[in-house]
PDB file of N, CA and C in Angstrom:
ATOM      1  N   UNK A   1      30.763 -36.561-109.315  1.00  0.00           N
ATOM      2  CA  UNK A   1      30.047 -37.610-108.642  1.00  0.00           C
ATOM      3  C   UNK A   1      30.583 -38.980-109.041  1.00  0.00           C
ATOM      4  N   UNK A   2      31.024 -39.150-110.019  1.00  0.00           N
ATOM      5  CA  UNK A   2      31.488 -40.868-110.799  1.00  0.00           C
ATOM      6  C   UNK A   2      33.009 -40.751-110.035  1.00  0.00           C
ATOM      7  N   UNK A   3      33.329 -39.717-110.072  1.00  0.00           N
ATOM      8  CA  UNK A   3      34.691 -40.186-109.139  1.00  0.00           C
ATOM      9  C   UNK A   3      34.736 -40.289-107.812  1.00  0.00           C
ATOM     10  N   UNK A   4      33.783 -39.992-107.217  1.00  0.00           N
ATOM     11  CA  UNK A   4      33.293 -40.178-106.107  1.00  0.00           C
ATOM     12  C   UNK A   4      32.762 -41.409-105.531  1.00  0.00           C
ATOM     13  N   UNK A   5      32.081 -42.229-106.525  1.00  0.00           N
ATOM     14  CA  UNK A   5      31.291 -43.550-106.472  1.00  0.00           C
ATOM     15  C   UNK A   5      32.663 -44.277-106.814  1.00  0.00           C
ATOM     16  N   UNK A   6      33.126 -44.181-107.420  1.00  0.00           N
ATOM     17  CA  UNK A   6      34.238 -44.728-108.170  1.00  0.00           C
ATOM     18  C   UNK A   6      35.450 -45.311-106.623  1.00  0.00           C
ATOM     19  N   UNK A   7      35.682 -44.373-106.218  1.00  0.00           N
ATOM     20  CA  UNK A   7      36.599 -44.030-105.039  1.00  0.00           C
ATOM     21  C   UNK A   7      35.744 -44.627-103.752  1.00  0.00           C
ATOM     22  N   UNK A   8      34.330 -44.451-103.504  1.00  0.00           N
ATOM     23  CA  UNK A   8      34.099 -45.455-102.433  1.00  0.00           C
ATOM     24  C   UNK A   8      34.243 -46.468-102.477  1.00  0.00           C
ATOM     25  N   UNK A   9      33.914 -47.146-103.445  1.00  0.00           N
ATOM     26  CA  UNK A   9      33.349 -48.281-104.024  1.00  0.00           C
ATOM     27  C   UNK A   9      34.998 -48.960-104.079  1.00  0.00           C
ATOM     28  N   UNK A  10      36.372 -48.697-104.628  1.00  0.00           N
ATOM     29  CA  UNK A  10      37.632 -48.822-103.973  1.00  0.00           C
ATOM     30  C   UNK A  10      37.638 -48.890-102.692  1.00  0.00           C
ATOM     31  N   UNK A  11      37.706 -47.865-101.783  1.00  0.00           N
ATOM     32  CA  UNK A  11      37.790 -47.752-100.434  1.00  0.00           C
ATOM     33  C   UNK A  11      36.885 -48.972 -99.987  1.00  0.00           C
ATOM     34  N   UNK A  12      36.237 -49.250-100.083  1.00  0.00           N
ATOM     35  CA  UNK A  12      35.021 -50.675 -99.588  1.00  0.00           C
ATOM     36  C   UNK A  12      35.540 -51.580-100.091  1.00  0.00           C
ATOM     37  N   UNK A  13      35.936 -52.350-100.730  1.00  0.00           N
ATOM     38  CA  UNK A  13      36.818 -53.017-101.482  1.00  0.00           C
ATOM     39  C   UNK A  13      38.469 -53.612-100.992  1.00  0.00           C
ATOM     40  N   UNK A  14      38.689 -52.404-100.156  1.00  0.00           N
ATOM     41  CA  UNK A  14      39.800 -52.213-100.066  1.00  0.00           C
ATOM     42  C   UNK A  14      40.096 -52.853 -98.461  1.00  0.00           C
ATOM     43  N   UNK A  15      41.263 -53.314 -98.208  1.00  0.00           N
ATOM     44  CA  UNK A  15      41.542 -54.085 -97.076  1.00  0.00           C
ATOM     45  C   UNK A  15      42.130 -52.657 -95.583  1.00  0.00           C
ATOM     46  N   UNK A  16      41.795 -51.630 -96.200  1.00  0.00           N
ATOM     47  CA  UNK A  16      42.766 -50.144 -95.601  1.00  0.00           C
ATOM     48  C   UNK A  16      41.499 -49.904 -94.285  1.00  0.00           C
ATOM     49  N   UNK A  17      41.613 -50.366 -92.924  1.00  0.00           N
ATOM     50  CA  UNK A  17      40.509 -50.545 -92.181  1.00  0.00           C
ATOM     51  C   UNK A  17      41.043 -49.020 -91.053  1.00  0.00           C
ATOM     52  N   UNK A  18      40.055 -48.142 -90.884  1.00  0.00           N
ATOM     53  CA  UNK A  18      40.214 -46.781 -90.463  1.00  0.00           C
ATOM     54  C   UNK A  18      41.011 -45.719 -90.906  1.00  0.00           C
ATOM     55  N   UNK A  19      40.838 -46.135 -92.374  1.00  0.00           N
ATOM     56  CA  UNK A  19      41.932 -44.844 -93.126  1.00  0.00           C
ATOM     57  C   UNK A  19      40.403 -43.819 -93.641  1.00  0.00           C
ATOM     58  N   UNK A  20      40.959 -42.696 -94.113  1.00  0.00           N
ATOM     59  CA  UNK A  20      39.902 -41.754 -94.408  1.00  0.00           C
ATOM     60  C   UNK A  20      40.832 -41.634 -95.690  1.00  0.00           C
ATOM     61  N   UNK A  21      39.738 -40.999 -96.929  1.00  0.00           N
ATOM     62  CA  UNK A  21      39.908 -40.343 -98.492  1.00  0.00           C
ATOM     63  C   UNK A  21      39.363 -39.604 -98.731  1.00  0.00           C
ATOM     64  N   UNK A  22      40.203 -38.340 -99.430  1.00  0.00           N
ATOM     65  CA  UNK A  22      38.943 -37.388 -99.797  1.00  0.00           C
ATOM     66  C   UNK A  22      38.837 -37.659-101.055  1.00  0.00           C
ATOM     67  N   UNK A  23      38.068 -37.131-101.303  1.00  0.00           N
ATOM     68  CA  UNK A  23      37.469 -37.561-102.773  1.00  0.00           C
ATOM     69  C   UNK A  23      37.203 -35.447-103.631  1.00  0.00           C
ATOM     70  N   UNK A  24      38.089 -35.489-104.438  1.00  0.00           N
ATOM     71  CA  UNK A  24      37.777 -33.762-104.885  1.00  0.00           C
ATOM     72  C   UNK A  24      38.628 -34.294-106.313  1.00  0.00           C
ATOM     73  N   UNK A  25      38.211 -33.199-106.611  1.00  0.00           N
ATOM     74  CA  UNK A  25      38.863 -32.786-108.195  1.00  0.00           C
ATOM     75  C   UNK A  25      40.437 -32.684-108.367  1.00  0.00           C
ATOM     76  N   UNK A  26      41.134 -32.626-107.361  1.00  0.00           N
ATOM     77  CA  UNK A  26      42.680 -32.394-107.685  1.00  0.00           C
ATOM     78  C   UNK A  26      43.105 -31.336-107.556  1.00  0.00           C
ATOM     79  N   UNK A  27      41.842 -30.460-107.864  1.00  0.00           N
ATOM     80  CA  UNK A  27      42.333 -28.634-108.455  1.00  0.00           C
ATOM     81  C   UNK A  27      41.801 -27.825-107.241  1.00  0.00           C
ATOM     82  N   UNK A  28      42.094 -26.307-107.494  1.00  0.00           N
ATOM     83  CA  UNK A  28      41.444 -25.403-106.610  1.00  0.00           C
ATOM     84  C   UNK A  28      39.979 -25.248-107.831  1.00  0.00           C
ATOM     85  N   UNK A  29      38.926 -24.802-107.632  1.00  0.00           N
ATOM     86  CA  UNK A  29      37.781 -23.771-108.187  1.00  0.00           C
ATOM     87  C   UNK A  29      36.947 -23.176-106.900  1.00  0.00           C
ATOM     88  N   UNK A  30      37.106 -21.857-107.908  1.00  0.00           N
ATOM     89  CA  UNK A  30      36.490 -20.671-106.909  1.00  0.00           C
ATOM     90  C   UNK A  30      34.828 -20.629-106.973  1.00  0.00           C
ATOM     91  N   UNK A  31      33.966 -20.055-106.415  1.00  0.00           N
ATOM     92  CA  UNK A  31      32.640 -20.052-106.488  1.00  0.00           C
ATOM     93  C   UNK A  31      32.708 -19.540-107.890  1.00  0.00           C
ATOM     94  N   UNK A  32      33.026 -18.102-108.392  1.00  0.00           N
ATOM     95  CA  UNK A  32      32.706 -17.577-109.486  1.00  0.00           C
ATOM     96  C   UNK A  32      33.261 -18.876-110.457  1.00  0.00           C
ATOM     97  N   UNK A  33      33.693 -19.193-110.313  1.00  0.00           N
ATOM     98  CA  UNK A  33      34.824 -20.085-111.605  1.00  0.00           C
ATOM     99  C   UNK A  33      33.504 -21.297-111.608  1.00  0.00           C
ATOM    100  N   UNK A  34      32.869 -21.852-110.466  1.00  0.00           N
ATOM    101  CA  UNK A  34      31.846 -22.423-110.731  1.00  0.00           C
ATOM    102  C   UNK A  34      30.622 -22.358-111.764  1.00  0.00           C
ATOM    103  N   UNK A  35      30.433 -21.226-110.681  1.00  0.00           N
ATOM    104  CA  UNK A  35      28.655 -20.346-111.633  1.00  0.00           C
ATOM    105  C   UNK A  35      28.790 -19.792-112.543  1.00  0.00           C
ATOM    106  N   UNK A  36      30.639 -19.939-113.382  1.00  0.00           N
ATOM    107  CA  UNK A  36      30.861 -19.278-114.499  1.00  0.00           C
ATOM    108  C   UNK A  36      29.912 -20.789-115.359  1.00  0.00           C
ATOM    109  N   UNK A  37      30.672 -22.223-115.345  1.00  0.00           N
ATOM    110  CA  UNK A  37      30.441 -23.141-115.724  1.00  0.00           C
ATOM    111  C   UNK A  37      28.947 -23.781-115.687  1.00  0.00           C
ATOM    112  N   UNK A  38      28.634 -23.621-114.420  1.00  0.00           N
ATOM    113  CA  UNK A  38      26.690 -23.841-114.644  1.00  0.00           C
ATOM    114  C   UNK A  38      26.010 -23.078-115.399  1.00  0.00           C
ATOM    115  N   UNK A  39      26.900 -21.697-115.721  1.00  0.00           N
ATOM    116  CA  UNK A  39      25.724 -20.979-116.635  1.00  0.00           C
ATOM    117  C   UNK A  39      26.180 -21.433-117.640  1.00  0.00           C
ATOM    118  N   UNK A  40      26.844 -21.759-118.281  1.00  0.00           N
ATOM    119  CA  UNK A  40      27.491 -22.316-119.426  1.00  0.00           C
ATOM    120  C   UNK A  40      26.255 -23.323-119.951  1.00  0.00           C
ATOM    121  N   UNK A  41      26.126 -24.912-118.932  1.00  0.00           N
ATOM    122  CA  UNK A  41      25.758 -25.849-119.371  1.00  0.00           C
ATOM    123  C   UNK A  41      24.276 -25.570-119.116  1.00  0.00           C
ATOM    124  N   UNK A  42      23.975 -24.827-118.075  1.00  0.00           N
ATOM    125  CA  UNK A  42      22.143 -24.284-117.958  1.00  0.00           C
ATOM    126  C   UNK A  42      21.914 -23.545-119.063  1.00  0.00           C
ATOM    127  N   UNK A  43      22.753 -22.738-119.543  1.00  0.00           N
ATOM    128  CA  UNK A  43      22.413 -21.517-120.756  1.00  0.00           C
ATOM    129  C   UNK A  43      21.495 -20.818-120.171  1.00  0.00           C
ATOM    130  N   UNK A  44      21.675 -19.980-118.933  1.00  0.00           N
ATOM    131  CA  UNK A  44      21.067 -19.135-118.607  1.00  0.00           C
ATOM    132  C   UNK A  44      22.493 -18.413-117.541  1.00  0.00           C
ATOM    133  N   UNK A  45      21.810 -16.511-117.151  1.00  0.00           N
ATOM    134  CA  UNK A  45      23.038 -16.262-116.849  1.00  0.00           C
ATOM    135  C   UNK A  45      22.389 -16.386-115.272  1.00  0.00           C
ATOM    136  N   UNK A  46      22.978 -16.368-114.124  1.00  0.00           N
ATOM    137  CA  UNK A  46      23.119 -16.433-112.441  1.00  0.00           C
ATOM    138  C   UNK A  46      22.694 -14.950-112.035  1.00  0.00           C
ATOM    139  N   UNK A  47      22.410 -14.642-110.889  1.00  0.00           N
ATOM    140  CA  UNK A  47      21.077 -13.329-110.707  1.00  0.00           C
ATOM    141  C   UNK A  47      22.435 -13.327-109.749  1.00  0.00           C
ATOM    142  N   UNK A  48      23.739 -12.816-109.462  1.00  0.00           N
ATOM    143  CA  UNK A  48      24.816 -12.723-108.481  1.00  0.00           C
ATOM    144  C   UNK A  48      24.985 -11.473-107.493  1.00  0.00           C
ATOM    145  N   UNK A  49      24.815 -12.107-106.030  1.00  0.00           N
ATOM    146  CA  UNK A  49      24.481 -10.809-105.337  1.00  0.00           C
ATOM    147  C   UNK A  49      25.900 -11.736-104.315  1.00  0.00           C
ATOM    148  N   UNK A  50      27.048 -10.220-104.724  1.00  0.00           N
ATOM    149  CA  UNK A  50      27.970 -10.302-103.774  1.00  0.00           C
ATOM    150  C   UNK A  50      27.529  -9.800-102.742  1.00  0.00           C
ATOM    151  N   UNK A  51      28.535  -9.845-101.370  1.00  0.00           N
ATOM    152  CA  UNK A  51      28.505  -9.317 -99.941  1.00  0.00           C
ATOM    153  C   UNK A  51      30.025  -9.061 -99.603  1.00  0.00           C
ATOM    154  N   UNK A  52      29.807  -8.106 -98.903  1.00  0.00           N
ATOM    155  CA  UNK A  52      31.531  -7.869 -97.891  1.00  0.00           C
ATOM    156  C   UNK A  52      31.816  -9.229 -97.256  1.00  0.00           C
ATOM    157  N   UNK A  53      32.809  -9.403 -97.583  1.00  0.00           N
ATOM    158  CA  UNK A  53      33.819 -10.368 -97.284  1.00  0.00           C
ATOM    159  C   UNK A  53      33.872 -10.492 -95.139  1.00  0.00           C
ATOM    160  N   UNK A  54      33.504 -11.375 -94.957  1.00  0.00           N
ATOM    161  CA  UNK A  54      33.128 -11.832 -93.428  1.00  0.00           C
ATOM    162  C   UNK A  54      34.360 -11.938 -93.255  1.00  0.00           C
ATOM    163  N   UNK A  55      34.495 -11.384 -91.564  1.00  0.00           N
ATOM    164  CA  UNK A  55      35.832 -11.862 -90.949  1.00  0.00           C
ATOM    165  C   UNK A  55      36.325 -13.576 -90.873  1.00  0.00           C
ATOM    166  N   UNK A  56      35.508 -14.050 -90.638  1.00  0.00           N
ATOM    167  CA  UNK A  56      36.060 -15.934 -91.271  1.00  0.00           C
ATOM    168  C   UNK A  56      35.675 -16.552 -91.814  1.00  0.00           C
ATOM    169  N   UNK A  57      35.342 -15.981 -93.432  1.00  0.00           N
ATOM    170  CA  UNK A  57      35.296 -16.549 -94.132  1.00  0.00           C
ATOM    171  C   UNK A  57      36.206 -17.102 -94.698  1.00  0.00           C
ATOM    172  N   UNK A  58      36.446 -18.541 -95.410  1.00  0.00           N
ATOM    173  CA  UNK A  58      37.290 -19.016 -96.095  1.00  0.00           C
ATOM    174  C   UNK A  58      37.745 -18.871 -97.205  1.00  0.00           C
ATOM    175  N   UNK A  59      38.894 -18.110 -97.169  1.00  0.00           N
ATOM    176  CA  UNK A  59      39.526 -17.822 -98.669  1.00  0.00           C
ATOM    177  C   UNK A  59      39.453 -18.976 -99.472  1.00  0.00           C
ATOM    178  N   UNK A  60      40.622 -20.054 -99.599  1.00  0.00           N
ATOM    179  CA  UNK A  60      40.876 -20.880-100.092  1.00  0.00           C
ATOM    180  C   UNK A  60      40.724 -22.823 -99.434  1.00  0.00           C
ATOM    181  N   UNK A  61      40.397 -23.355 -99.636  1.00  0.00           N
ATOM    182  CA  UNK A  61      40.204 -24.952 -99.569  1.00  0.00           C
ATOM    183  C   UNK A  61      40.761 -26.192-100.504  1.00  0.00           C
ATOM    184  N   UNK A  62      41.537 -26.640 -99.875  1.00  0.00           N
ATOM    185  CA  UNK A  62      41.906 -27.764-101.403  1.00  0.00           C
ATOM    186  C   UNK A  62      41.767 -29.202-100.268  1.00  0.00           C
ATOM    187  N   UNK A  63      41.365 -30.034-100.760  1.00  0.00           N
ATOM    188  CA  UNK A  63      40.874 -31.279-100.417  1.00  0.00           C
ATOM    189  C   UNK A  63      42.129 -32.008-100.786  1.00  0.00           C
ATOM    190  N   UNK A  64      43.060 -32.789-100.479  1.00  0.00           N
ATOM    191  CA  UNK A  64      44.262 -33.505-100.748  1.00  0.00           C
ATOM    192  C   UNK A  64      43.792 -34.958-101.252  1.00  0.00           C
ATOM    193  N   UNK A  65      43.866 -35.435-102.227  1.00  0.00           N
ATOM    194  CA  UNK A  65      43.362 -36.465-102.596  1.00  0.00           C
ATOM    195  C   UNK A  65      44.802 -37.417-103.013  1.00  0.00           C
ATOM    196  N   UNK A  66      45.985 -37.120-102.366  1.00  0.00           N
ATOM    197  CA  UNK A  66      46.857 -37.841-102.079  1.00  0.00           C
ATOM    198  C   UNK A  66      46.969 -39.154-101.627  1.00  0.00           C
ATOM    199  N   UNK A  67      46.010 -39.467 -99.977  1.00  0.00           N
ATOM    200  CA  UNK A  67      45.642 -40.561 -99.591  1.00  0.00           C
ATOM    201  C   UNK A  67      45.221 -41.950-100.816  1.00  0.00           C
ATOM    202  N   UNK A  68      44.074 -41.344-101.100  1.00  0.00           N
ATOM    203  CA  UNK A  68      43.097 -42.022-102.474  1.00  0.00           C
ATOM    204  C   UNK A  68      43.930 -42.225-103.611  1.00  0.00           C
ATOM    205  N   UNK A  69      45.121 -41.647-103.911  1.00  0.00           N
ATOM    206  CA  UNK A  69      45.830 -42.007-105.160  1.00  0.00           C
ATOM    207  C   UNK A  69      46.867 -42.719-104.825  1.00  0.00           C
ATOM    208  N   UNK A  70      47.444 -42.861-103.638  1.00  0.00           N
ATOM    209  CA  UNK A  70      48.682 -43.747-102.901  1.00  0.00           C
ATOM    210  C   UNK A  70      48.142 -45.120-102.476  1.00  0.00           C
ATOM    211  N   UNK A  71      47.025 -44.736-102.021  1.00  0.00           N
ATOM    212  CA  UNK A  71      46.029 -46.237-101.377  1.00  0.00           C
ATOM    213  C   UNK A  71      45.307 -46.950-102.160  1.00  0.00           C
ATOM    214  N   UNK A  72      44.868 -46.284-103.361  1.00  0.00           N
ATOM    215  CA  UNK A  72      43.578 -46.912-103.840  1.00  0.00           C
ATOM    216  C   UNK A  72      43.912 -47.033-105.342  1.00  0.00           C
ATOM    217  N   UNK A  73      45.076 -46.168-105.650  1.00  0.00           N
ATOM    218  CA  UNK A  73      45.431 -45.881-107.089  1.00  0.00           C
ATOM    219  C   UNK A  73      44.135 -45.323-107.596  1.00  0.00           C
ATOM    220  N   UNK A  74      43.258 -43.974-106.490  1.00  0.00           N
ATOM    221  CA  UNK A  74      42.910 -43.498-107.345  1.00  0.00           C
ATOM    222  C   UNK A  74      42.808 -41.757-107.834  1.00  0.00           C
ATOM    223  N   UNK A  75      42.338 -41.539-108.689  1.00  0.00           N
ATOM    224  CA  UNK A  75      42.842 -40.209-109.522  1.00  0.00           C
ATOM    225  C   UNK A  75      41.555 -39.604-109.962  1.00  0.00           C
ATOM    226  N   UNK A  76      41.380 -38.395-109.989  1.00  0.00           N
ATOM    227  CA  UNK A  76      40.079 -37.540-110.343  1.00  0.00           C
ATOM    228  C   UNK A  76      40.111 -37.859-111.983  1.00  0.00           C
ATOM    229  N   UNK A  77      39.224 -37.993-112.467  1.00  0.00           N
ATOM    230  CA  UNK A  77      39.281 -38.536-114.084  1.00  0.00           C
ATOM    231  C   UNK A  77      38.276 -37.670-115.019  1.00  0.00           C
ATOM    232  N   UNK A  78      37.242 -37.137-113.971  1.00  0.00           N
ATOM    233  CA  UNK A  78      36.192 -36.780-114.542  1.00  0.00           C
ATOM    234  C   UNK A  78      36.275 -34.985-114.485  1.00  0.00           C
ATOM    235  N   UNK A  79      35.939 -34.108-114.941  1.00  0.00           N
ATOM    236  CA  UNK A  79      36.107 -32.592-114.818  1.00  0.00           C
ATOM    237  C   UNK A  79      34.392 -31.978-114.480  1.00  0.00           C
ATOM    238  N   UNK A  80      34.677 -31.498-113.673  1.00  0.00           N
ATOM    239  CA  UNK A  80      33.311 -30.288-113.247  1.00  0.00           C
ATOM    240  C   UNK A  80      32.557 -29.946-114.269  1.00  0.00           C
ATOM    241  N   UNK A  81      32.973 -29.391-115.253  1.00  0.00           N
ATOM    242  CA  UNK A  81      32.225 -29.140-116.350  1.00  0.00           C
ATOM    243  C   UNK A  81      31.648 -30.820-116.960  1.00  0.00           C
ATOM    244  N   UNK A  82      32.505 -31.933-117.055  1.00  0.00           N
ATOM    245  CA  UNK A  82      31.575 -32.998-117.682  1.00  0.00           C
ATOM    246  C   UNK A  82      31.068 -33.313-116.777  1.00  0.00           C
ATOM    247  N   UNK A  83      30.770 -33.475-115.472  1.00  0.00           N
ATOM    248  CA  UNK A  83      30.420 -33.756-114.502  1.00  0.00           C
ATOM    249  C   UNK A  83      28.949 -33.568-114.445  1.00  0.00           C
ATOM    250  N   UNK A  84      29.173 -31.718-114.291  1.00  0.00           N
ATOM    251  CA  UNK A  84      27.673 -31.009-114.475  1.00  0.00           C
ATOM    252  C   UNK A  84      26.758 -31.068-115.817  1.00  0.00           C
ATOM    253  N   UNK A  85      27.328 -31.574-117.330  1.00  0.00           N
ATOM    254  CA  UNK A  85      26.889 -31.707-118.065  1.00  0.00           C
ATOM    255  C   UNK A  85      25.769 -33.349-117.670  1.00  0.00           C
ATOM    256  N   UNK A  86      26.044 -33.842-117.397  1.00  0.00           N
ATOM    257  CA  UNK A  86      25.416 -35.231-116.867  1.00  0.00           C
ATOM    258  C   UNK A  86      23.885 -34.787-116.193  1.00  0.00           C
ATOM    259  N   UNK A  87      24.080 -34.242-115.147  1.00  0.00           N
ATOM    260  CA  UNK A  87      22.903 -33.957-114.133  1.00  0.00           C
ATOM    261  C   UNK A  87      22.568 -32.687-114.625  1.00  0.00           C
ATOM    262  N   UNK A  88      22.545 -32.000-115.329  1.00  0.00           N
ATOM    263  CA  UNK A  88      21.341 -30.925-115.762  1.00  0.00           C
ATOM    264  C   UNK A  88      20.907 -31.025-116.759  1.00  0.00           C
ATOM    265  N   UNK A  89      19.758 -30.795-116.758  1.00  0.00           N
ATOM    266  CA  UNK A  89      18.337 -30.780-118.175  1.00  0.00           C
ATOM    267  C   UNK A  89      17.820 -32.399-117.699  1.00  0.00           C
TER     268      UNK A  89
END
């Protein structure tokens, strides 16, 4: 989320009039690789009910945050895990 605020708050700022930024982590993470990490910082374990894999479902997604680091000089700084440590409890 701080790199997120961080990166609008550039983009608004910024003289770049109908450009778009994504704003992501840099990295791939998978759902499990997620709810590995919330149970971590919740200290409790996830009640996980897989399903057969849907004909279009989306394997993989990466958000290019190329734009935002060429335009805005800016860069993901913050990690998922400190991220989620912030907003829970």
């Amino acid at each position: 989320m701080s790199d997120v605020v961080r990166a609008n708050i550039l983009a608004a700022d910024s003289n770049f009039e109908g450009e778009s930024f994504n704003t992501a982590g840099g990295s791939r993470i998978s759902v499990n690789n997620l709810v590995s990490i919330l149970e971590k910082v919740i200290r409790k374990e996830a009640r996980k009910k897989y399903s057969p894999r849907r004909k279009r479902d989306v394997e993989h997604t990466w958000a290019s945050v190329d734009n935002a680091r060429k335009m805005l000089n800016c860069k993901p700084e913050v990690t998922i895990e400190e991220e989620s440590k912030k907003y829970v409890n």
